[in-house]
Protein backbone atom coordinates (compact mmCIF):
# COMPACT_ATOMS: atom_id res chain seq x y z
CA UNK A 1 123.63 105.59 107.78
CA UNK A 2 124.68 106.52 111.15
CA UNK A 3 123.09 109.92 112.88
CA UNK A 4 122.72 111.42 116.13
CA UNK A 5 120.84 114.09 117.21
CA UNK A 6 121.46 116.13 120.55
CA UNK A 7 120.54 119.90 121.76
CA UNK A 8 121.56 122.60 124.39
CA UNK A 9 120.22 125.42 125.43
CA UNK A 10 122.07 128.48 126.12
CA UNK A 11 121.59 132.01 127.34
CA UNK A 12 121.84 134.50 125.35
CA UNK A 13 120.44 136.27 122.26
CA UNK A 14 120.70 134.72 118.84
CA UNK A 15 123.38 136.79 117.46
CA UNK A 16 125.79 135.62 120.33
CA UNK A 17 125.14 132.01 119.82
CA UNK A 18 125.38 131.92 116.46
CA UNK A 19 129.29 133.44 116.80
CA UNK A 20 129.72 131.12 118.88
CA UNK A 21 128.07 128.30 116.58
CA UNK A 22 130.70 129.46 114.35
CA UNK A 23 133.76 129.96 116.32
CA UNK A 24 133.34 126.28 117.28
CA UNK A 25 133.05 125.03 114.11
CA UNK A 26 136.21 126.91 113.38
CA UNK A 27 137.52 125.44 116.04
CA UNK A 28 137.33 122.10 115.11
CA UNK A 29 138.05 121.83 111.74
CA UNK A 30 134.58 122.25 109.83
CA UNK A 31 134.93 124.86 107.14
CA UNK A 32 132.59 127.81 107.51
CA UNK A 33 131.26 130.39 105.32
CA UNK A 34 131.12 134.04 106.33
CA UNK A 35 127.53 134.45 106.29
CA UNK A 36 125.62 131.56 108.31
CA UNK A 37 122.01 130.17 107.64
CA UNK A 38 119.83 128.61 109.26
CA UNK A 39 120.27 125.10 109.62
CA UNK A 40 124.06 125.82 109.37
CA UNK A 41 125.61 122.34 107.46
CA UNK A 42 129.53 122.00 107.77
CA UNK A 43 131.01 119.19 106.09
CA UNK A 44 134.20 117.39 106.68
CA UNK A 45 136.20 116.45 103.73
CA UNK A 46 137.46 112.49 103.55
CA UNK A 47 140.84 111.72 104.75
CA UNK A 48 142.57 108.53 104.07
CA UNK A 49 143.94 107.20 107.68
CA UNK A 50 140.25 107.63 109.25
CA UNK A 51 138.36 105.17 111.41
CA UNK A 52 135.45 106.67 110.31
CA UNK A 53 133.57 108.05 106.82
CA UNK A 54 133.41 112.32 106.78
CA UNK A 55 130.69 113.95 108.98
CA UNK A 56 127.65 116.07 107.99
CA UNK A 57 127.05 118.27 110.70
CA UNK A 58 123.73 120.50 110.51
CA UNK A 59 122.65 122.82 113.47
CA UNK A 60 119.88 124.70 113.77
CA UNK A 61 119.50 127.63 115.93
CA UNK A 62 115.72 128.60 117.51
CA UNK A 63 115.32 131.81 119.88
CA UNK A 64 113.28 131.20 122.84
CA UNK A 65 112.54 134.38 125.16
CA UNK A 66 116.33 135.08 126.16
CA UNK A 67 117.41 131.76 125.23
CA UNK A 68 118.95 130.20 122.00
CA UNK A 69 118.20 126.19 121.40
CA UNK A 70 120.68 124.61 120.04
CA UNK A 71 119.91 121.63 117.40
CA UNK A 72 123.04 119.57 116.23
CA UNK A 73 122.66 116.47 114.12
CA UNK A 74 125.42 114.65 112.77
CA UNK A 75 125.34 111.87 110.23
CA UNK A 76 127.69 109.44 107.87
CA UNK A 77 127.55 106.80 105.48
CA UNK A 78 128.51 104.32 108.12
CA UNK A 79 127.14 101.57 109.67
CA UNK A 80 127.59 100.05 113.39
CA UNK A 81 127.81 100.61 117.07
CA UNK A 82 131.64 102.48 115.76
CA UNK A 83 130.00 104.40 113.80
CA UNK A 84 127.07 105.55 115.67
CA UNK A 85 129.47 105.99 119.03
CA UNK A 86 131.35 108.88 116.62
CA UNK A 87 128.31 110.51 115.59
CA UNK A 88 127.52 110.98 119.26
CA UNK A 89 131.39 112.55 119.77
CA UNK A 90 131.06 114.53 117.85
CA UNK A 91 127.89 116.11 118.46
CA UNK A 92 128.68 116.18 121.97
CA UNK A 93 132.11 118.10 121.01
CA UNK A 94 130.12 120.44 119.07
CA UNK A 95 127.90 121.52 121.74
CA UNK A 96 130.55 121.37 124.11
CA UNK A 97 132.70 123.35 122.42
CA UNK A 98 129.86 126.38 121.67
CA UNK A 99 129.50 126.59 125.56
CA UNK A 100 133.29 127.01 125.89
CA UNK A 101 132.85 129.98 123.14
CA UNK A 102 130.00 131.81 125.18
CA UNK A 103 131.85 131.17 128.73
């Protein structure tokens, strides 16, 4: 199985992250429910002309003083350097993305 983990930190209050958590998983195609918990796990759904098996993305949010960490881990069924060089994309889009959402 292919996973990588990565983390940000980000300023701001928990609330504002986590919309921001959200609105980037919007963003990128992960369905996500109305109400989020804590760890947060979007799941991509299996499409035919992919290089790679669907995603499991779980983040975890953790307040610390006025700062929000960040936790994002994404894994597949996958095996390989392919596979574990698109586990690291997309975590890295994911965090990416949530400091485009609180900019």
């Amino acid at each position: 199985m292919a996973t990588h983990l990565g983390s940000r930190q980000f300023q701001g209050d928990e609330a504002r992250v986590r919309a921001a958590v959200q609105a980037a998983a919007s963003g990128l195609g992960y369905p996500v429910a109305d109400t989020i918990q804590n760890p947060l796990v979007l799941k991509e759904k299996f499409a035919l002309l992919s290089f790679s098996w669907p995603a499991t993305l779980t983040v975890e949010l953790k307040s610390e003083g006025g700062a929000t960490q960040v936790s994002a881990q994404s894994k597949n069924f996958g095996f390989g350097p392919i596979q574990k060089k698109e586990m690291r994309s997309r975590v890295e889009k994911f965090l990416e993305e949530v400091a485009v959402q609180l900019a």
